[in-house]
Structure formats: structure tokens, C-alpha cells
Protein backbone atom coordinates (compact mmCIF):
# COMPACT_ATOMS: atom_id res chain seq x y z
CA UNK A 1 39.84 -18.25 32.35
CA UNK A 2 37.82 -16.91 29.84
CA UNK A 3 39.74 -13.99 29.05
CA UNK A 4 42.61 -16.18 28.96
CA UNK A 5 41.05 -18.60 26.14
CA UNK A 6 39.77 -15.63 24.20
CA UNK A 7 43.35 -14.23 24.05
CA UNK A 8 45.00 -17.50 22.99
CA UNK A 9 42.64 -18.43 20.52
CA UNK A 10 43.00 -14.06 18.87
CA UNK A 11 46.63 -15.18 19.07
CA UNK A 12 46.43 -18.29 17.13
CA UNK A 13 43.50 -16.36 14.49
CA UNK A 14 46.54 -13.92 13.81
CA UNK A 15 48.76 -16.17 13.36
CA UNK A 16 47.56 -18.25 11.21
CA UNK A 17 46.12 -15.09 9.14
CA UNK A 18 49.73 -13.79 9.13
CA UNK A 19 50.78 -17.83 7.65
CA UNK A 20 48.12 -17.13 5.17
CA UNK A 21 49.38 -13.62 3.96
CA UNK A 22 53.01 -14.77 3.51
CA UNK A 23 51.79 -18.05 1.79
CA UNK A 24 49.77 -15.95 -0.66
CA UNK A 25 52.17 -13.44 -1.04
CA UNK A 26 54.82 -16.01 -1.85
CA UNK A 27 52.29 -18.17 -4.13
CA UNK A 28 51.39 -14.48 -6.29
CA UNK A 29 55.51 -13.91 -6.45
CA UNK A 30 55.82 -17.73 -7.90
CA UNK A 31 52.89 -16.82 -10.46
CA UNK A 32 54.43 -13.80 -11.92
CA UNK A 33 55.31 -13.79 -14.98
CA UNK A 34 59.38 -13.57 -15.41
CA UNK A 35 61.12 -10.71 -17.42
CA UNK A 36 61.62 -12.51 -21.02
CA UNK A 37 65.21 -13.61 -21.75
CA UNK A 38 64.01 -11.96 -24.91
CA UNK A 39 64.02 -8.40 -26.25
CA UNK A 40 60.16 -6.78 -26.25
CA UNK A 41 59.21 -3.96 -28.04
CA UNK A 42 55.56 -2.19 -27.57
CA UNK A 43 53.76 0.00 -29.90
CA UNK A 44 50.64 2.16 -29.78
CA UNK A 45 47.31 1.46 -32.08
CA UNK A 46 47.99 3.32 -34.83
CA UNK A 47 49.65 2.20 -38.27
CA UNK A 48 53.01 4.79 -37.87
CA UNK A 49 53.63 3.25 -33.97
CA UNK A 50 53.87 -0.22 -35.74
CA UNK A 51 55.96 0.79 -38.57
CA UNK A 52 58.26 2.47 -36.09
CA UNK A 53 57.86 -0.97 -33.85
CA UNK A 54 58.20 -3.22 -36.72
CA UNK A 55 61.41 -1.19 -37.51
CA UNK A 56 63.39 -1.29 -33.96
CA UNK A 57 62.50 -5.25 -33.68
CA UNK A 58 63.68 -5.26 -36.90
CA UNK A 59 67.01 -3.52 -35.95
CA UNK A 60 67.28 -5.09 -32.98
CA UNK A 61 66.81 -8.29 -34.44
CA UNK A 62 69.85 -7.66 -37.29
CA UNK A 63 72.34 -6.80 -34.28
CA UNK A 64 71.92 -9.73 -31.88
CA UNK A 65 71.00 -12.40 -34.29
CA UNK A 66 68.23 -12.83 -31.79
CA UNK A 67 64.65 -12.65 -32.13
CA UNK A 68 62.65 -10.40 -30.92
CA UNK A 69 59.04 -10.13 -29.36
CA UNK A 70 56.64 -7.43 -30.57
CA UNK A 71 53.39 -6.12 -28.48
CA UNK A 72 51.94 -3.83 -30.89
CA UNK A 73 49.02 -2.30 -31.15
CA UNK A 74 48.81 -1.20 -27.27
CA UNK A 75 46.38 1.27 -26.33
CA UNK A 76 47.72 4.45 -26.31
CA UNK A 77 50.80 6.53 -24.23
CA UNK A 78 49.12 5.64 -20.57
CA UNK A 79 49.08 1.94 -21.35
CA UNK A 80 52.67 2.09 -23.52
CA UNK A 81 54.20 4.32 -20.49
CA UNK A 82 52.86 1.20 -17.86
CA UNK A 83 53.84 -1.78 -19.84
CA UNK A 84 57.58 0.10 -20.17
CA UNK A 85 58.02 1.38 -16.18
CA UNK A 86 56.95 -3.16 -15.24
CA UNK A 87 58.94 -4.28 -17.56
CA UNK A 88 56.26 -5.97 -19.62
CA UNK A 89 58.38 -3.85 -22.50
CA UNK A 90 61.96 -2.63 -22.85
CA UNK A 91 61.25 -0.38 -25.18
CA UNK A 92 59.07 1.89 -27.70
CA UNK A 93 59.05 4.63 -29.50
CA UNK A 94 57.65 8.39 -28.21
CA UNK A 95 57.14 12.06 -29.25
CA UNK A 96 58.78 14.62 -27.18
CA UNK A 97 55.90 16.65 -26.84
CA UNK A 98 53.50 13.80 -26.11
CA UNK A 99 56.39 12.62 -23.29
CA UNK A 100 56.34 16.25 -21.83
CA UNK A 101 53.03 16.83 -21.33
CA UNK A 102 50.71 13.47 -21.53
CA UNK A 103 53.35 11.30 -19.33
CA UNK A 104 55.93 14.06 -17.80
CA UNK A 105 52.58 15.99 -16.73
CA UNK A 106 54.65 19.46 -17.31
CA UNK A 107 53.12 22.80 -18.69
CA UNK A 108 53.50 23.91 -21.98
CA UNK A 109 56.41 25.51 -22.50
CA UNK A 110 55.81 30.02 -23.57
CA UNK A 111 55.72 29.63 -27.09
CA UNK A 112 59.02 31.38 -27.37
CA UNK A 113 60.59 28.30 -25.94
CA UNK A 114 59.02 25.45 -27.00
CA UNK A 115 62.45 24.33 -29.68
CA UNK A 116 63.01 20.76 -30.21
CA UNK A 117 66.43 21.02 -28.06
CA UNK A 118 64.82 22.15 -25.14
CA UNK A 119 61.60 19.71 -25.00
CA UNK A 120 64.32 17.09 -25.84
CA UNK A 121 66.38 17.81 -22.74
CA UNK A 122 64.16 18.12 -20.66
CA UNK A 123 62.22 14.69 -21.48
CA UNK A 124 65.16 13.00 -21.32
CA UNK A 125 66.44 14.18 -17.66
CA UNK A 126 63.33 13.51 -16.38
CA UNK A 127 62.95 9.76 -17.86
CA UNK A 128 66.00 9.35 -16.61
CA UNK A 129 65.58 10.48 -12.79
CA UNK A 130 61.51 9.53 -12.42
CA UNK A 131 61.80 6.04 -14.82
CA UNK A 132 65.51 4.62 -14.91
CA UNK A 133 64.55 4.87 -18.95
CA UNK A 134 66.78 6.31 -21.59
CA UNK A 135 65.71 9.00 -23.73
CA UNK A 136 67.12 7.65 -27.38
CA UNK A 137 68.59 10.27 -29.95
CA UNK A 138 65.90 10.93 -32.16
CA UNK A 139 64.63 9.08 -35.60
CA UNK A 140 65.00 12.00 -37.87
CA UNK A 141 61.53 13.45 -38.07
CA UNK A 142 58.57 15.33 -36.50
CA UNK A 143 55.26 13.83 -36.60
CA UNK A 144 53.15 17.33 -35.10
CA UNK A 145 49.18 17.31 -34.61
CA UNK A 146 47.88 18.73 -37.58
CA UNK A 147 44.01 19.66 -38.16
CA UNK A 148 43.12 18.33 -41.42
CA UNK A 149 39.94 19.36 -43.83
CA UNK A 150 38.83 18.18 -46.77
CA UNK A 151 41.21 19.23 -50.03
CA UNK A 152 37.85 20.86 -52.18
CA UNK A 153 36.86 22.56 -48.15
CA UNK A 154 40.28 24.44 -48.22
CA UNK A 155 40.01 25.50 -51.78
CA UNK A 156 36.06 26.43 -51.33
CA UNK A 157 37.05 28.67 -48.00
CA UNK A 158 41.20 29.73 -48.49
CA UNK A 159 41.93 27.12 -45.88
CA UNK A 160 45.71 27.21 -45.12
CA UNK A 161 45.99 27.81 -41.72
CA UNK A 162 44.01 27.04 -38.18
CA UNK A 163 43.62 30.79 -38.19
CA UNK A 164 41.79 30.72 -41.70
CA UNK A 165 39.09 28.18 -39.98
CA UNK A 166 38.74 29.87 -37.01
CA UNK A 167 35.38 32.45 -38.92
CA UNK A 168 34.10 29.03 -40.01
CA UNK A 169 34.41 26.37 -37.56
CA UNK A 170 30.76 27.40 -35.77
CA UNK A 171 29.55 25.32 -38.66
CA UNK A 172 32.36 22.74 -38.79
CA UNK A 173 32.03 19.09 -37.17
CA UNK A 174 35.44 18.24 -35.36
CA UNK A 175 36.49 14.68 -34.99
CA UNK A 176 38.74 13.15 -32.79
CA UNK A 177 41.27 10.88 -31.00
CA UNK A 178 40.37 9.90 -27.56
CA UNK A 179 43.75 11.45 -26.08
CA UNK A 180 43.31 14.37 -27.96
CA UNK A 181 39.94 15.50 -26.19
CA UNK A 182 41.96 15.41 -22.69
CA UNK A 183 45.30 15.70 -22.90
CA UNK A 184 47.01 18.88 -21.89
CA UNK A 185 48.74 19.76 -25.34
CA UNK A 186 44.91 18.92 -27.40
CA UNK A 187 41.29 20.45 -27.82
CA UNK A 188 40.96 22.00 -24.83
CA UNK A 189 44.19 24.40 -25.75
CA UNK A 190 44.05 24.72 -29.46
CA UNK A 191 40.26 26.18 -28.55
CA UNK A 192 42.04 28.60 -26.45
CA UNK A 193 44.85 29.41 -28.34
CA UNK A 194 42.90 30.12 -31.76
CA UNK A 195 40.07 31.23 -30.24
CA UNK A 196 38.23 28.04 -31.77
CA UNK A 197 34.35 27.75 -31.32
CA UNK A 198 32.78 24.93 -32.82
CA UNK A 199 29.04 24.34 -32.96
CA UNK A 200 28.76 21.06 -31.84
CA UNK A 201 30.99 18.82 -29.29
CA UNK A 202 33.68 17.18 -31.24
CA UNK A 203 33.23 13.53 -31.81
CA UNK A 204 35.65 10.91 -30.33
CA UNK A 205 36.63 7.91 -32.16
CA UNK A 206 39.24 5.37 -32.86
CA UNK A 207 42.33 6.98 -34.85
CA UNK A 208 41.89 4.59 -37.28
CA UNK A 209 38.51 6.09 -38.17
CA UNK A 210 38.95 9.51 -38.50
CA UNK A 211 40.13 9.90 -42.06
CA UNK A 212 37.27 7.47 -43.36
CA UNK A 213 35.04 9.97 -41.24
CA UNK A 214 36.49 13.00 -42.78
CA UNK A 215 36.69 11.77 -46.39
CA UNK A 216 32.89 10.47 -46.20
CA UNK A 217 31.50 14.21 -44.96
CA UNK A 218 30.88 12.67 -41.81
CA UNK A 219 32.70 15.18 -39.63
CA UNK A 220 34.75 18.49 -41.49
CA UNK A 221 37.81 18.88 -39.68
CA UNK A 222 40.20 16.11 -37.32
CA UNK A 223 42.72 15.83 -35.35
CA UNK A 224 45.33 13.76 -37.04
CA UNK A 225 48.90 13.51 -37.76
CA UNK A 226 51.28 15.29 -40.15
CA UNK A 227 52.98 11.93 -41.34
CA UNK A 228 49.53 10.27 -41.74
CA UNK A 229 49.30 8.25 -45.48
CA UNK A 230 45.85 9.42 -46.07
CA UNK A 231 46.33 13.13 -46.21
CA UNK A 232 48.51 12.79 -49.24
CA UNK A 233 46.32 9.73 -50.85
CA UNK A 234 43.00 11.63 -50.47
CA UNK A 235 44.32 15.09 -51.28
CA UNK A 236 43.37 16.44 -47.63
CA UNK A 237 44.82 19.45 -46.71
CA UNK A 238 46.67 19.46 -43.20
CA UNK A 239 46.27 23.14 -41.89
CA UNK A 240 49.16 25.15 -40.77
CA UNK A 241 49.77 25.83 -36.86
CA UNK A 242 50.54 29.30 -37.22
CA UNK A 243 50.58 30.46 -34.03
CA UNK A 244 52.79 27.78 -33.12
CA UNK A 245 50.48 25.99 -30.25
CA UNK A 246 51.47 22.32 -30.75
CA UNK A 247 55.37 21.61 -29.00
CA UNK A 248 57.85 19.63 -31.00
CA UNK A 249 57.18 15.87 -31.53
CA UNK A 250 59.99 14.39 -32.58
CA UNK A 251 60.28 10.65 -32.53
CA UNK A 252 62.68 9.57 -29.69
CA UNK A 253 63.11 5.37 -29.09
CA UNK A 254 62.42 4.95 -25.19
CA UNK A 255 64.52 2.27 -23.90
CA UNK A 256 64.38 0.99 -20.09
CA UNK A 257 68.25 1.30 -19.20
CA UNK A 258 68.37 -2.16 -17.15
CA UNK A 259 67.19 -3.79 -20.42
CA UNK A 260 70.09 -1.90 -22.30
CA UNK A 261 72.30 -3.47 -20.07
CA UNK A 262 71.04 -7.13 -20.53
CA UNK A 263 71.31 -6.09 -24.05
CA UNK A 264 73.44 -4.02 -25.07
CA UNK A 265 72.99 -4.77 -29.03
CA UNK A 266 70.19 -2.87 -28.55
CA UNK A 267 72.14 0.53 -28.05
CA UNK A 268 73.65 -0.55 -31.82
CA UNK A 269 70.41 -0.82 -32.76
CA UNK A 270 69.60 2.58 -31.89
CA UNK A 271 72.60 4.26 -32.95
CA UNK A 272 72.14 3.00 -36.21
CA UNK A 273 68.57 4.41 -36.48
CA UNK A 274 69.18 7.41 -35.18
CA UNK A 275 68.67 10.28 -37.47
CA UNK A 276 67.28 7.78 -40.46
CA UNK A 277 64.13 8.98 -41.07
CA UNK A 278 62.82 11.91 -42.73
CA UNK A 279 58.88 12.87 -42.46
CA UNK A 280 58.67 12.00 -45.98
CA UNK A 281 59.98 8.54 -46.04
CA UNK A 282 57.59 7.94 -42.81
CA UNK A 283 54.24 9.03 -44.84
CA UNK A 284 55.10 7.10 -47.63
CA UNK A 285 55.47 3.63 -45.16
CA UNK A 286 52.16 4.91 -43.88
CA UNK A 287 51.07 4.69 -46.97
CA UNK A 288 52.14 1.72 -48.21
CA UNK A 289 50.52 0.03 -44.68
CA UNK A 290 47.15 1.96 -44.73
CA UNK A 291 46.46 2.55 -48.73
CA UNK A 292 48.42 0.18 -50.33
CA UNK A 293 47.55 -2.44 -47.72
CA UNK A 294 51.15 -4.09 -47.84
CA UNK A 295 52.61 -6.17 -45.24
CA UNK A 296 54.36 -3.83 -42.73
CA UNK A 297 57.82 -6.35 -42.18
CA UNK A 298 58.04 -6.07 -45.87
CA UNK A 299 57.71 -2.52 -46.51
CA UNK A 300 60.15 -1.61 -43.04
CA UNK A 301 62.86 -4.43 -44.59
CA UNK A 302 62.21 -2.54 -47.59
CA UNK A 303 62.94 0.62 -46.46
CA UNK A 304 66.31 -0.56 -44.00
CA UNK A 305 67.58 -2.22 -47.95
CA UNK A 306 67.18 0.93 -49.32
CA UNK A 307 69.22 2.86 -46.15
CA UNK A 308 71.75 -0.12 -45.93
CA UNK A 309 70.92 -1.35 -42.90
């Protein structure tokens, strides 16, 4: 009897546990938040992402006649790459050689074959098979690492290239992105590459702090950006990569192809954007964002007046 009682009442217990499950289950599916009727678009935390962002919404926005929601100033790749495979996004914009290595997780290509066509292909095939997102054509420019000094430090030492640092970087202090310390294409590479030895460990810090770091003698060298606005309003010199470590990074829109299909102005969007930009006309937004301090949906509007768009 017993035995009996203790099975019926495990019986009930797992029922009733089961009941709970499906109830909670059901009650977390009701509490999701529902894929916006509306068009997002996601950029990272750094003044070029949300000029590029800004300038896709802006797009976007000029095709449909529809508004459209922006999530800027996301973390970085990892947390761009999650918010665009759930949906919390439909779309951003990438560098190939970022894609490859930081999200794709492939090698480096020999240096012998690291072209822009060839990154480009292969991002986009595997977006497409891994992601269900499409691999955009791309903006029209490059924006490369570049390791940038101090314009009277290049003059003082014949600073042109990383090689011409290499004899002096024992005494240099290296500052840094927080991707840039880890990622497969960064630090850990270039040092290898070049042959690099600094004297110190590099210091980490928010992108947005590295030229105001640089410029006040904190640190003597960074990782930044070719297209950044300060190198051309402080006179800092960007060095050249002459043993060609850093893969391409051309600007490619990603857009998640179920959200193309829910909207397809957005494909007008992009084909009307494609090839636009040159690194030039990029800088200069940066600059009109980060020196000039100007509004950035008045300088992109500015800039899509002056390309008739």
C-alpha cells in the first residue's frame, strides 16, 4: 500500500511539474518581445558606425516613406553580430576583415591572398549558409587598422611605416581598443608580424579615448582607424602597414534576408548606397561629428544632398 501511495503521489509531483514547465514556457513565449513592424538598424560605439547607421536609416527611411528605428551605439561586433542573428536588428553595417576573422572565426588569409574580392566572397557565402544574412555590395571605402603616433613623433624619429617604429617601440606606450587586444586580426599578430616589442603592456580603453590619450602624451602610439576625424584635425600621422598584416575592411551593409523580404525597400536602399562613399568623404563626416561637434542627421542629410540621394 505504501509503495502504491508513494508511486501515485511521484506521478501526480510530475505531473503537475510538467503543467508548470509548459505554463512557464508558454507565459516566457507571451512575454517576448515581437519582431517590430518597423525597420531597425544597429550600430557599434564609435562615431563612423553611427554615421554609417544614421545614413542606412536615413536611406531606408527616403524609400519606404516609413520610419525607421535606430539602436546605435551597441557594444562592439559580438553584441552587433547577436542583436542581428535574434532579430533585435535587421541590419548594420561591417568590415570584411572584422566579419572574417572576429565573427566568421577563420584564419588569416597568406598575405598573398588576402584581396578585397576574395575576403568579400568568402564573408558573404558564409553569412549566407551559417546566418540566413545577406552580405550587401560594399559602401565604397576601406576603413583598415592603422597605428597612429603623434605628427612632431614621426618627424622627430622618420616615422612612416610600422617597420620604422619597430627600433623604437621598447620605449613607446601602446593604447588600445578592447577588441583589438584579443581579436585574431589585432596586437597579438601585428607583434608577430613586425616583430613589435613594447616595454610596457598596452593600455585598453574606450575607442572614444584613445586620440585624447595620444594627443595629451598619455600613451605614444594606438590602435585606431584610417577614416578616424582626429588624425587629420590633430596632424597625427597614421603609419603605413607595409608588410601588409591587416586584411581588407571594406564597409559591407549586413542585412538579415527575412527582413529584406518584409521589406524589400530596403534592398533600394542599399543599391543606392552602394559604392557612394569614398574614405575621404567618410573622415570628413567623422570630422564634422567628433571635431566640429555637429549633429550627425544633419551632416549624413548633408552629405546624401550633395550625392542626390
Amino acid at each position: 500500500m505504501t509503495e502504491r501511495l508513494a508511486r501515485a503521489h511521484t506521478a501526480v509531483a510530475s505531473r503537475f511539474l510538467n503543467g508548470s514547465l509548459i505554463c512557464l514556457l508558454l507565459f516566457c513565449m507571451a512575454c517576448a518581445p515581437p519582431r517590430s513592424s518597423r525597420v531597425t538598424i544597429g550600430a557599434k560605439n564609435f562615431t563612423e558606425q553611427v554615421v554609417l547607421g544614421e545614413l542606412l536609416a536615413q536611406e531606408i527611411e527616403a524609400v519606404t516613406g516609413k520610419g525607421v528605428e535606430r539602436r546605435f551605439y551597441l557594444a562592439g561586433s559580438y553584441i552587433c553580430q547577436q542583436a542581428l542573428v535574434s532579430g533585435r536588428i535587421d541590419g548594420y553595417v561591417e568590415y570584411t576583415g572584422t566579419a572574417l576573422t572576429a565573427i566568421l572565426k577563420q584564419p588569416l588569409p597568406p598575405v598573398g591572398q588576402r584581396d578585397e574580392a576574395r575576403v568579400f566572397e568568402t564573408v558573404r557565402r558564409l553569412y549566407a549558409q551559417r546566418y540566413h544574412v545577406r552580405v550587401e555590395p560594399g559602401l565604397g571605402f576601406e576603413n583598415t587598422f592603422a597605428m597612429v603616433v603623434r605628427g612632431d613623433e614621426a618627424q622627430r624619429f622618420g616615422l612612416k611605416t610600422i617597420s620604422d617604429a619597430v627600433p623604437h617601440a621598447n620605449t613607446m606606450r601602446l593604447g588600445v581598443g578592447y577588441e583589438f587586444e584579443e581579436r585574431p586580426d589585432g596586437l597579438r599578430g601585428l607583434e608577430a608580424a613586425y616583430g613589435l616589442k613594447f616595454g610596457d603592456e598596452p593600455r585598453t580603453m574606450d575607442l572614444g579615448l584613445l586620440y585624447r590619450a595620444l594627443s595629451s602624451a598619455q600613451v605614444d602610439m594606438v590602435a585606431g582607424n584610417s577614416t578616424d576625424g582626429p588624425i587629420r584635425a590633430l596632424r597625427l600621422v597614421a603609419l603605413e602597414d607595409d608588410k601588409h598584416y591587416f586584411p581588407p575592411y571594406e564597409a559591407v551593409p549586413l542585412i538579415r534576408e527575412d527582413s529584406l523580404q518584409r521589406h524589400p525597400g530596403i534592398q533600394t536602399a542599399m543599391d543606392r548606397l552602394a559604392g557612394k562613399l569614398t574614405e575621404n568623404e567618410v573622415r570628413g563626416m567623422n570630422d564634422a561629428v567628433d571635431g566640429q561637434h555637429r549633429d550627425v542627421a544633419d551632416v549624413v542629410r548633408e552629405f546624401r544632398r550633395s550625392k542626390g540621394l
